[in-house]
Protein backbone atom coordinates (compact mmCIF):
# COMPACT_ATOMS: atom_id res chain seq x y z
CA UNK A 1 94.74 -30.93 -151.99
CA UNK A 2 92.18 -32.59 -149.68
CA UNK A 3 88.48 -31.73 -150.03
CA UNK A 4 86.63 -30.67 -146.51
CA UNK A 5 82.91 -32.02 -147.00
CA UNK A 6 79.92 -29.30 -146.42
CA UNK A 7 78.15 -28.94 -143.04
CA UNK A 8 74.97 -30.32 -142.71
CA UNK A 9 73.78 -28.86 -139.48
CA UNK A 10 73.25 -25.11 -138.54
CA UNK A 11 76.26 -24.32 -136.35
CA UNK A 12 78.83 -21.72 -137.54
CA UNK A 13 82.38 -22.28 -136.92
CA UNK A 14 82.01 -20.00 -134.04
CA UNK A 15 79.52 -20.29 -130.94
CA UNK A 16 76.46 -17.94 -131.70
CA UNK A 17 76.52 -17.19 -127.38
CA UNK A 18 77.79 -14.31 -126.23
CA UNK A 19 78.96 -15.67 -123.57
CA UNK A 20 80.76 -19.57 -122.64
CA UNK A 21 79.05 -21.88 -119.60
CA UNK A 22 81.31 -23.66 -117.78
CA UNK A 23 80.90 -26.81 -115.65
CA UNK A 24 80.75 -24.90 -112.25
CA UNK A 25 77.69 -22.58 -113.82
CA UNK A 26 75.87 -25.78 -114.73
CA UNK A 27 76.51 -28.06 -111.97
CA UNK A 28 74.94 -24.67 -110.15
CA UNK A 29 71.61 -24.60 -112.66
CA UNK A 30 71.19 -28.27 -111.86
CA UNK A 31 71.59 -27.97 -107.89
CA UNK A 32 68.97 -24.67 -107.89
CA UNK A 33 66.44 -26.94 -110.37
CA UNK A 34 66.57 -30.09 -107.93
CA UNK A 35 66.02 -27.63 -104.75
CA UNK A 36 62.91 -25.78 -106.12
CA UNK A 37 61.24 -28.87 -107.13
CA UNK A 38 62.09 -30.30 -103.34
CA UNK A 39 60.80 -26.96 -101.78
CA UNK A 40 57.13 -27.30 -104.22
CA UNK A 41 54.05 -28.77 -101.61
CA UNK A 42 52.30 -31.75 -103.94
CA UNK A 43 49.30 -32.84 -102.95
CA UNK A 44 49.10 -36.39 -101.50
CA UNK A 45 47.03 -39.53 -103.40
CA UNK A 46 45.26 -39.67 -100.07
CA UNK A 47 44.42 -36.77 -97.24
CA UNK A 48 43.63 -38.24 -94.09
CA UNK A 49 42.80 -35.08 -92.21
CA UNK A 50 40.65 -33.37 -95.31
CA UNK A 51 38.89 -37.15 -95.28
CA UNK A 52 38.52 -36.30 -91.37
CA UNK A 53 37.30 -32.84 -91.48
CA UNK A 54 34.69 -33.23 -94.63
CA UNK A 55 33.64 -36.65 -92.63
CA UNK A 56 32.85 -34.68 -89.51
CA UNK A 57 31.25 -32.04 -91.49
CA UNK A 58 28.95 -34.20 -93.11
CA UNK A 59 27.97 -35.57 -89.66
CA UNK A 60 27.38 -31.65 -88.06
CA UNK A 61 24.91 -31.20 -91.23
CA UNK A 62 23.22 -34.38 -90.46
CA UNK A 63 22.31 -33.30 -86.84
CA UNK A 64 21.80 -29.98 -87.48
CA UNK A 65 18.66 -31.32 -89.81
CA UNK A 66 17.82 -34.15 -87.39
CA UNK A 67 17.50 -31.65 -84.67
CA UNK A 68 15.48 -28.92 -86.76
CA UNK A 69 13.34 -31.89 -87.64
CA UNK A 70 12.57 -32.86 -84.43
CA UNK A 71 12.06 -29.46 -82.99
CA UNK A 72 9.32 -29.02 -85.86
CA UNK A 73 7.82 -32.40 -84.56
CA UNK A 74 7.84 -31.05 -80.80
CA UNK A 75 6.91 -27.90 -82.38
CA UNK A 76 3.81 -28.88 -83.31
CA UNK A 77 2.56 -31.62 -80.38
CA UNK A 78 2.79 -28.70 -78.02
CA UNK A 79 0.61 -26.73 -80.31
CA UNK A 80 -1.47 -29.97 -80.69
CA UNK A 81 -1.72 -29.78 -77.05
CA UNK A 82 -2.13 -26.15 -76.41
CA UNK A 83 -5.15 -26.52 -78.44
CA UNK A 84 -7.07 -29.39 -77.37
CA UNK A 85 -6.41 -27.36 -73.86
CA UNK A 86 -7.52 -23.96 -74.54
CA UNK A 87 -10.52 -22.50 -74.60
CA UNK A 88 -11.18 -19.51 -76.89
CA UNK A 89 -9.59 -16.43 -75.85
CA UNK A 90 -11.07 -13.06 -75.51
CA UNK A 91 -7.86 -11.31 -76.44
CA UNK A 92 -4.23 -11.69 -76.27
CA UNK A 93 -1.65 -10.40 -74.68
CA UNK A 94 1.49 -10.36 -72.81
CA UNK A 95 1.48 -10.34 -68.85
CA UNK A 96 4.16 -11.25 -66.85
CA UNK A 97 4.89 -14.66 -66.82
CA UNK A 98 8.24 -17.06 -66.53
CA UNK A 99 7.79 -20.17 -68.26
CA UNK A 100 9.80 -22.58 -66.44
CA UNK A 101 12.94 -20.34 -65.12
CA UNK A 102 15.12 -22.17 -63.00
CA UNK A 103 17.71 -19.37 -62.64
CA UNK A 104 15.31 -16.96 -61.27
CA UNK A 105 16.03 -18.54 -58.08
CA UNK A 106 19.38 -19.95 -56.12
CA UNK A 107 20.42 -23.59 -56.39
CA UNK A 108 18.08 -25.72 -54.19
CA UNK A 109 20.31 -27.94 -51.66
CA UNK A 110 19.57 -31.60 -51.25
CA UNK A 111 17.14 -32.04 -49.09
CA UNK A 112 18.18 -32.79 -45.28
CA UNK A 113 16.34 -35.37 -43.37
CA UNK A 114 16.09 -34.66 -39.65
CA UNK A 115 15.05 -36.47 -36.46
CA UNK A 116 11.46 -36.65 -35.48
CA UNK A 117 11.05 -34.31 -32.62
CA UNK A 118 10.48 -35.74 -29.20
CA UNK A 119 6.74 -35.76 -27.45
CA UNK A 120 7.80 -32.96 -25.30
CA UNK A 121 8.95 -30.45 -28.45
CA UNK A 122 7.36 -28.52 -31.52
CA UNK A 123 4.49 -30.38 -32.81
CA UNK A 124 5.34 -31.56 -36.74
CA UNK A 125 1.97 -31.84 -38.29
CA UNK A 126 0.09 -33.89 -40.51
CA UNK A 127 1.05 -31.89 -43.20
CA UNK A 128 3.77 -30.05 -44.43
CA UNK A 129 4.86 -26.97 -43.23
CA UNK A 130 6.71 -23.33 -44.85
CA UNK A 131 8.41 -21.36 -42.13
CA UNK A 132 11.96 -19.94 -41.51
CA UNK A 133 13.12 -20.12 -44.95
CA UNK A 134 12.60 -23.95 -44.92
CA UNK A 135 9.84 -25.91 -46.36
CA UNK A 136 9.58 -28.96 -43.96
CA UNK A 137 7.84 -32.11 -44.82
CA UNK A 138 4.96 -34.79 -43.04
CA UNK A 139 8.50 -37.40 -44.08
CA UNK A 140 11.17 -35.49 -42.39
CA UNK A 141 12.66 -33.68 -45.01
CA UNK A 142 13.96 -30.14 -44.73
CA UNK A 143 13.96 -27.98 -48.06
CA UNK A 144 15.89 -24.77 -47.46
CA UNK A 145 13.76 -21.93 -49.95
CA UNK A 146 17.24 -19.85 -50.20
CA UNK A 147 16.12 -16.70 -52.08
CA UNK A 148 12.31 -17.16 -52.55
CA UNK A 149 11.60 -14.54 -49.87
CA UNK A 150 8.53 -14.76 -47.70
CA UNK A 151 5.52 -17.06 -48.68
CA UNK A 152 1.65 -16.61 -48.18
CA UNK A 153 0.43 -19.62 -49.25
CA UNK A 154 1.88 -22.92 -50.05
CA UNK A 155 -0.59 -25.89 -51.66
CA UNK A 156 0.68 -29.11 -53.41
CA UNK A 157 1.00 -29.78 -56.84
CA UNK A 158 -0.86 -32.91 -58.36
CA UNK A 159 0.82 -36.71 -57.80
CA UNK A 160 2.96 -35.60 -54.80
CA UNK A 161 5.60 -34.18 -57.10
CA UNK A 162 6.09 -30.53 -55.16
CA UNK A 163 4.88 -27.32 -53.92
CA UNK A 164 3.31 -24.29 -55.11
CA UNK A 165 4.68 -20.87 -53.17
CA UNK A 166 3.20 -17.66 -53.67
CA UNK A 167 5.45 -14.96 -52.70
CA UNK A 168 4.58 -11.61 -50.38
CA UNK A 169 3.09 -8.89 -52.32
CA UNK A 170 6.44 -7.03 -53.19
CA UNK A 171 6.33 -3.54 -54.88
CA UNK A 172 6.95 -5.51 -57.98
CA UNK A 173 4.00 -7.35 -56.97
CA UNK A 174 3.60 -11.46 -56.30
CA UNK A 175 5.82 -14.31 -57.34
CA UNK A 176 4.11 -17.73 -58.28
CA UNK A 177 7.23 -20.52 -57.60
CA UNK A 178 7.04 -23.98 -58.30
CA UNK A 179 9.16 -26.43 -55.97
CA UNK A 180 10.12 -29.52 -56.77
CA UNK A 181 11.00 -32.78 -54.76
CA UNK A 182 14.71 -32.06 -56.42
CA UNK A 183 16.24 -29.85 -58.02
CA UNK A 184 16.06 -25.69 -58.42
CA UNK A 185 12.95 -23.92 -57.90
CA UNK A 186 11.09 -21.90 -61.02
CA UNK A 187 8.86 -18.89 -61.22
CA UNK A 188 6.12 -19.51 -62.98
CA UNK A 189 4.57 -16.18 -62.52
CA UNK A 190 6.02 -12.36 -61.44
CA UNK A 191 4.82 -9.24 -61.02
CA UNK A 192 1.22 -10.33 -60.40
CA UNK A 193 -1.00 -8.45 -58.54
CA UNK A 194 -3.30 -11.37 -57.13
CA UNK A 195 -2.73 -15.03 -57.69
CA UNK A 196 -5.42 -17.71 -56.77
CA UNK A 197 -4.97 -21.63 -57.30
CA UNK A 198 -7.58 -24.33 -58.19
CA UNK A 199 -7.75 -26.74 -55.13
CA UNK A 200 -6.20 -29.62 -57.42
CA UNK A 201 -3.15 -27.12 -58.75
CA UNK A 202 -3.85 -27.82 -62.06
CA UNK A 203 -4.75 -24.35 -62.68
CA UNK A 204 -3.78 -20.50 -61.83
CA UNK A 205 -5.96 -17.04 -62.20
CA UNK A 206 -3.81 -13.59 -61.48
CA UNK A 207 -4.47 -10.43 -62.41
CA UNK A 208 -1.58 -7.77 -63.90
CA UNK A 209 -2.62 -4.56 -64.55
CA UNK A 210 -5.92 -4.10 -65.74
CA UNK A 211 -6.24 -7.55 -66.99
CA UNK A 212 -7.75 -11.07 -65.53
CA UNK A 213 -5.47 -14.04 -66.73
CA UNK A 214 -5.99 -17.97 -66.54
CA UNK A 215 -3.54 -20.57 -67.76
CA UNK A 216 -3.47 -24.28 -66.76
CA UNK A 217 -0.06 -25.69 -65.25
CA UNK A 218 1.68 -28.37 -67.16
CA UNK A 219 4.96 -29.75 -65.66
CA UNK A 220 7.16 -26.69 -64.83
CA UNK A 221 4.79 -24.33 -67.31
CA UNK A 222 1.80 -22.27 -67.85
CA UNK A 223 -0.56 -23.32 -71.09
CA UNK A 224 -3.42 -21.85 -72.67
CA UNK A 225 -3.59 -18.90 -71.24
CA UNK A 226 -6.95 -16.60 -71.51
CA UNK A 227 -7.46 -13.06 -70.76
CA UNK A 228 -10.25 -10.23 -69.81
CA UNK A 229 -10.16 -6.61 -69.36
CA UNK A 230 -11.45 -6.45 -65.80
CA UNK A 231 -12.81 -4.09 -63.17
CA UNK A 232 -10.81 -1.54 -61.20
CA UNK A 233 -10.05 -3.63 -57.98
CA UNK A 234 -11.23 -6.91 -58.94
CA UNK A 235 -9.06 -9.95 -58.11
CA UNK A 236 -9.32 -13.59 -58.51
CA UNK A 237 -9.82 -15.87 -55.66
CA UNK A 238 -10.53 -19.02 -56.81
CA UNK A 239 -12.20 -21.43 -59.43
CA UNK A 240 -15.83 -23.12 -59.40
CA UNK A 241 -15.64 -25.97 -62.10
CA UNK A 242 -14.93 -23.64 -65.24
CA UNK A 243 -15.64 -20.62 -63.81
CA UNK A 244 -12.68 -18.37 -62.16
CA UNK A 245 -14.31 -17.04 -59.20
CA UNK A 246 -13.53 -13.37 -58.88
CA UNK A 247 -13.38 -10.87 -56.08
CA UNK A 248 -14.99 -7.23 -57.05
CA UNK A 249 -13.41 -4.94 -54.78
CA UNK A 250 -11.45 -6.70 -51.39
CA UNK A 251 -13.39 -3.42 -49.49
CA UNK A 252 -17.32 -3.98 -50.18
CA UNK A 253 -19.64 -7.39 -50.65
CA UNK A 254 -19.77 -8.21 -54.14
CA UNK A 255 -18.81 -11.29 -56.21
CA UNK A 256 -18.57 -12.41 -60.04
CA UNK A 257 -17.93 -15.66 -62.26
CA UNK A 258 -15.47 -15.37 -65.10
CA UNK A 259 -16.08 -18.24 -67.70
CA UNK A 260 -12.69 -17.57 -70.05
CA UNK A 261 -14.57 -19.02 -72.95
CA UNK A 262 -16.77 -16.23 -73.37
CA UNK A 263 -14.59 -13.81 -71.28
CA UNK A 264 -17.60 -11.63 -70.09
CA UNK A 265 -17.58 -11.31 -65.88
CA UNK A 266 -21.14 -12.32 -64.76
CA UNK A 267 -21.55 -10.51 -61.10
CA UNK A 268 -25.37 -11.00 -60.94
CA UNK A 269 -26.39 -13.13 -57.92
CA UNK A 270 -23.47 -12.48 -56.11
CA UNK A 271 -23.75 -8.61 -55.19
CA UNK A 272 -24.45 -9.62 -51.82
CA UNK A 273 -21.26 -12.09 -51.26
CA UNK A 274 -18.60 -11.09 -48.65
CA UNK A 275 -16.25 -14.31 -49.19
CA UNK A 276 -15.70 -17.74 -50.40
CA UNK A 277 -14.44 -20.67 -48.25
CA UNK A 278 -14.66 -23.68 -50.62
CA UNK A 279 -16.80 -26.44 -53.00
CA UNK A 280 -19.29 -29.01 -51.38
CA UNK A 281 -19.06 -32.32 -53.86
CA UNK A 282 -21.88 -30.92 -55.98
CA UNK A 283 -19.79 -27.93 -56.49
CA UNK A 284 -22.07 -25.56 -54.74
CA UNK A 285 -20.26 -22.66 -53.37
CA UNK A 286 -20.19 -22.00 -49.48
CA UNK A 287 -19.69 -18.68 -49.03
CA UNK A 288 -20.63 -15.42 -46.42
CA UNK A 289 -23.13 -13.14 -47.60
CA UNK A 290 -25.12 -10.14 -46.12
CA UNK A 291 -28.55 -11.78 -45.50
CA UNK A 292 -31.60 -11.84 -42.71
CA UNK A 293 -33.46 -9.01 -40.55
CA UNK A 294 -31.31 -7.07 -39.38
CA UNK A 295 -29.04 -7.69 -42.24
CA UNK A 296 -25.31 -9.36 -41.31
CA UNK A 297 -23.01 -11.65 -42.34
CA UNK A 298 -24.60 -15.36 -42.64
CA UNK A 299 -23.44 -18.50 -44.16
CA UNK A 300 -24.97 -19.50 -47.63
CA UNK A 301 -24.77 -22.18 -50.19
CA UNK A 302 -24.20 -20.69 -54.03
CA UNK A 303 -25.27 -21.76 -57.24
CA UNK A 304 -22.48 -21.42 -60.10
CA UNK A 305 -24.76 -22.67 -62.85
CA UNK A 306 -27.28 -19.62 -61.73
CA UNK A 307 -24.82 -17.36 -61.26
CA UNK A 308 -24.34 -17.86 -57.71
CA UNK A 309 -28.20 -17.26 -56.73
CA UNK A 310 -28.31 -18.28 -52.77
CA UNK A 311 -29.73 -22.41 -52.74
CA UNK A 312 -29.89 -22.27 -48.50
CA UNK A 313 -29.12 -19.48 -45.86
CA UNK A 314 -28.47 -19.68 -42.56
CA UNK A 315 -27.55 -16.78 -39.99
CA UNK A 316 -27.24 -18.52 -37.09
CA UNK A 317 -23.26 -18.38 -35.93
CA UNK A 318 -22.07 -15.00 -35.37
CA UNK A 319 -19.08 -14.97 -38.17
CA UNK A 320 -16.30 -12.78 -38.68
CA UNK A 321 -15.46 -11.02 -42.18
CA UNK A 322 -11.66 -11.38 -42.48
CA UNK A 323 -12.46 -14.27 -44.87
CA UNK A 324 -10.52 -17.26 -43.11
CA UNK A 325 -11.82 -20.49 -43.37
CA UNK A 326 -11.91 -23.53 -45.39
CA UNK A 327 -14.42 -26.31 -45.66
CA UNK A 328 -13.47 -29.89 -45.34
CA UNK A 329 -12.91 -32.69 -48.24
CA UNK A 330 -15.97 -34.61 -47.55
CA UNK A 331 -17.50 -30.80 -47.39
CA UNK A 332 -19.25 -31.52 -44.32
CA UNK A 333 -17.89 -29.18 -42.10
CA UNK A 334 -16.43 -25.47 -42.21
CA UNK A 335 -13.68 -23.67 -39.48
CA UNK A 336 -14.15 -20.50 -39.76
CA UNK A 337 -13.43 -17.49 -37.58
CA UNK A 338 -16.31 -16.16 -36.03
CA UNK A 339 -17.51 -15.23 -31.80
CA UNK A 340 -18.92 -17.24 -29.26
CA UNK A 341 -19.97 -15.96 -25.93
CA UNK A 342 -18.58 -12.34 -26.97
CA UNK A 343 -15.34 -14.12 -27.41
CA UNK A 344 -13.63 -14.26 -30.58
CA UNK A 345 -12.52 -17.92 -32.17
CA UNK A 346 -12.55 -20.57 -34.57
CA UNK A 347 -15.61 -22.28 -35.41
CA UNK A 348 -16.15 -25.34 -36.27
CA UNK A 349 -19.72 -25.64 -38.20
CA UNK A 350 -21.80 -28.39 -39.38
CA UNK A 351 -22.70 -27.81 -43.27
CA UNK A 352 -25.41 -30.79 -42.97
CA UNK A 353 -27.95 -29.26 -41.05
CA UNK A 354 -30.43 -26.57 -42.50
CA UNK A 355 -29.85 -24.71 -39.25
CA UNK A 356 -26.21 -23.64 -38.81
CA UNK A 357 -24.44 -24.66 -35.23
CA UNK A 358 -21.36 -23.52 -34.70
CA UNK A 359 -18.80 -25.10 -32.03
CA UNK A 360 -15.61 -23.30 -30.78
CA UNK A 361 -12.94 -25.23 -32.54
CA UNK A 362 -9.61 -23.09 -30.91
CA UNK A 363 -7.96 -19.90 -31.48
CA UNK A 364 -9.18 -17.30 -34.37
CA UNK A 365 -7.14 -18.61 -37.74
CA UNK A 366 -4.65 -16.39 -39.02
CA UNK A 367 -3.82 -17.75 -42.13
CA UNK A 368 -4.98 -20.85 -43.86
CA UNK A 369 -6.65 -23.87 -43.16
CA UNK A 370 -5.50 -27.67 -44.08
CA UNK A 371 -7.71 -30.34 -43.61
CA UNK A 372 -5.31 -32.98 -43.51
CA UNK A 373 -8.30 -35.40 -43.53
CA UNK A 374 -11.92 -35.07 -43.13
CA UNK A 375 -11.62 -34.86 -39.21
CA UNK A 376 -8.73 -33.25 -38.71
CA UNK A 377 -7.96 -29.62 -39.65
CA UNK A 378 -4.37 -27.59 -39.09
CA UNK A 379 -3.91 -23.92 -39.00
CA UNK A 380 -1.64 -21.08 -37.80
CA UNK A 381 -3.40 -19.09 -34.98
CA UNK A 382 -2.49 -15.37 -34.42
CA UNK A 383 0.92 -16.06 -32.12
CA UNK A 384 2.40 -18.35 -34.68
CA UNK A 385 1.09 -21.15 -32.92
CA UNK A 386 0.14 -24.52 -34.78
CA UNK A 387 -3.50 -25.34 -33.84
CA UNK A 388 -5.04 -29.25 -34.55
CA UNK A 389 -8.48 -29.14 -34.65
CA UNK A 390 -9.96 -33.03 -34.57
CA UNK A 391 -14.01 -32.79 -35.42
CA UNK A 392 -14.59 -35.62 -32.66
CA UNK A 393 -13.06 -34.04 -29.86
CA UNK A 394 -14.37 -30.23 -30.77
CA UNK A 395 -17.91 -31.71 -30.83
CA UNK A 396 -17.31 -33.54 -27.53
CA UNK A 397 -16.68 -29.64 -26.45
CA UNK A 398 -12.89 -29.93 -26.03
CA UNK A 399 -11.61 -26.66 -28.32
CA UNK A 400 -8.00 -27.29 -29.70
CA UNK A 401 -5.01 -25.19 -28.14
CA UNK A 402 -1.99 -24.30 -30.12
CA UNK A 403 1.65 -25.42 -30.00
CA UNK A 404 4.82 -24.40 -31.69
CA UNK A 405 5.62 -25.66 -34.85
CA UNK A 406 8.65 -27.24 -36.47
CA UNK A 407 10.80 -24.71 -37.91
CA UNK A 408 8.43 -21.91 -37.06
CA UNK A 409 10.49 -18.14 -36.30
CA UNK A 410 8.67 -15.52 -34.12
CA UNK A 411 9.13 -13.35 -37.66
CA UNK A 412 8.25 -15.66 -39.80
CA UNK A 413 5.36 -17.91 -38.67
CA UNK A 414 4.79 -20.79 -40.45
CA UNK A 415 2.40 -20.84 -43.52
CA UNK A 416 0.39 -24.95 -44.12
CA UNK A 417 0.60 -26.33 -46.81
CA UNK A 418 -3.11 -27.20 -48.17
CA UNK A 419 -3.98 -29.08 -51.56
CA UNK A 420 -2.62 -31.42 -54.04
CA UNK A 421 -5.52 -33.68 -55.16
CA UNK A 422 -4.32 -36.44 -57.69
């Protein structure tokens, strides 16, 4: 008999499954195993585009606080700037104004440069003219204004760098437009009711509403801006040193300075005053006021420091009230409209003599006058006509005649361009 030794592991003489595995079921667990771990995504050691995307991230964070930090910087030198400009304000407010919009208007073309005109043709001036839609220049340039509209007034702006327009009183009112040598033109103001310009363009008085405003003009906008509640009717017209010189009421005599730093109208002095035609180098106002026995309209010089109290008065010249006329840069001599010998005309008038003389200069102005030096003087006359007025041959008693102008339309007469002091 042959002894069969014990066990010594845990199996059973019989398989404890219920069920067998054969080669073709494991050789199947095997293949599924080997595909899942194929089909699982492991991450790489190293991620190029993550590395890209975080790097590129880290740069947009960067910028984004450079640029905040910068615009905090520029932040606060314009304030800087503002401040040391403005004066203190009597109360604010918010008219309508356009700081610097350059798609308020239509692209400006490049400007074209054209022929000078023969002897025989329009007469281009010694200074630049706004007719027709085109602004046309002493150099030969032609600036097409496409979608300013018409334009009262045009006056340079300081260091030769462009033109102030002011628009046509519109039923939305008047539109302030700065043109530059290139590039679009930008509204500086809209919807103003008057506008008036220092004679250097440095500076700008309008009123909206019921309100006088002032604001200095800086590049392509409009800084430290001051306003007043003002009269019923009045209007600005001008500036006297730090004063803004202001109309009362366009129907009746009656003038007052506005000094924004205080921002109370002064009119005493200048209840009298029918209209304003410039500065003299001591910055004495010449001006028309009602004066003499019987009263009428007489030429005066004005004291701003006492409130425009009358310094000389002479009635001599018989002058006309439209208020046209401008005095000359030296401030010797004023054209201004006026009658000689029943007839109505310029006048040219010498501001040096205590007596007034007055010397037909050419045909009655009809818009502005540019003294394109201190001998000659340029104006449009009432036919659209472009009238040069030289001071030697007017005193020698030959009047100036007009001629067409460059560009000018018989709808659109042409507007001169005065101004622009450095």
């Amino acid at each position: 008999m042959s002894l069969v030794p014990p066990s010594t592991d845990n199996q059973t003489g019989a398989p404890e499954r219920s069920f067998p595995v054969t080669h073709d079921d494991l050789a199947r667990a095997v293949r599924e195993t080997f595909s899942r771990q194929v089909t699982v995504t492991r991450p790489l050691a190293a991620d190029p585009a993550g590395i890209a995307i975080r790097r590129a991230s880290r740069i947009r964070r960067h910028r984004t606080l450079a640029g905040l930090a910068l615009a905090a910087v520029a932040t606060a030198l314009v304030t800087t700037g503002m401040a040391q400009f403005r004066e203190p304000a009597v109360r604010s407010g918010t008219p309508t104004v356009v700081l610097g919009d350059p798609d308020a208007a239509t692209a400006m073309p490049s400007p074209t440069r054209v022929p000078t005109p023969p002897a025989s043709g329009p007469v281009r001036a010694e200074t630049d003219l706004v007719g027709g839609g085109v602004l046309d220049t002493t150099g030969g340039e032609q600036l097409p204004l496409t979608g300013l509209g018409r334009v009262d007034r045009a006056q340079r702006v300081p260091d030769d760098a462009g033109w102030l327009l002011t628009g046509a009183p519109t039923a939305a009112g008047r539109t302030l437009w700065l043109v530059l040598r290139s590039g679009r033109p930008q509204v500086l103001l809209a919807g103003a009711d008057a506008i008036a310009l220092s004679s250097d363009g440095r500076q700008v008085a309008w009123r909206d509403g019921g309100e006088l405003f002032t604001a200095g003009i800086v590049g392509s906008q409009l800084v430290a801006r001051v306003q007043t509640a003002a009269p019923a009717g009045a209007a600005p017209v001008g500036f006297v040193g730090n004063w803004v010189l202001v109309r009362l009421d366009p129907g009746r005599p009656g003038y007052a300075l506005w000094l924004p730093s205080t921002g109370t109208l002064n009119p005493a002095g200048g209840s009298n005053v029918l209209n304003a035609y410039g500065l003299l180098p001591d910055g004495r106002v010449v001006a028309e006021v009602f004066a003499g026995t019987p009263r009428r309209p007489c030429l005066a010089l004005l004291d701003a420091a006492r409130k425009l109290a009358a310094t000389r008065t002479s009635c001599g010249p018989t002058l006309g009230t439209d208020g046209f006329g401008a005095v000359s840069s030296d401030g010797r001599w004023l054209l201004v409209n006026g009658e000689t010998g029943g007839t109505r005309a310029a006048l040219l008038v010498d501001l040096t003599r205590s007596t007034a003389v007055a010397r037909p200069a050419g045909p009655p102005l009809a818009g502005d006058v540019a003294w394109a030096s201190a001998q000659t003087a340029l104006y449009v006359d009432g036919k659209g006509g472009l009238v040069r007025a030289r001071v030697d041959r007017v005193v020698a008693g030959a009047p100036a005649s007009a001629s067409p102008a460059t560009g000018a339309a018989a709808d659109d007469p042409p507007v001169v361009v005065t101004g622009g002091g450095s």
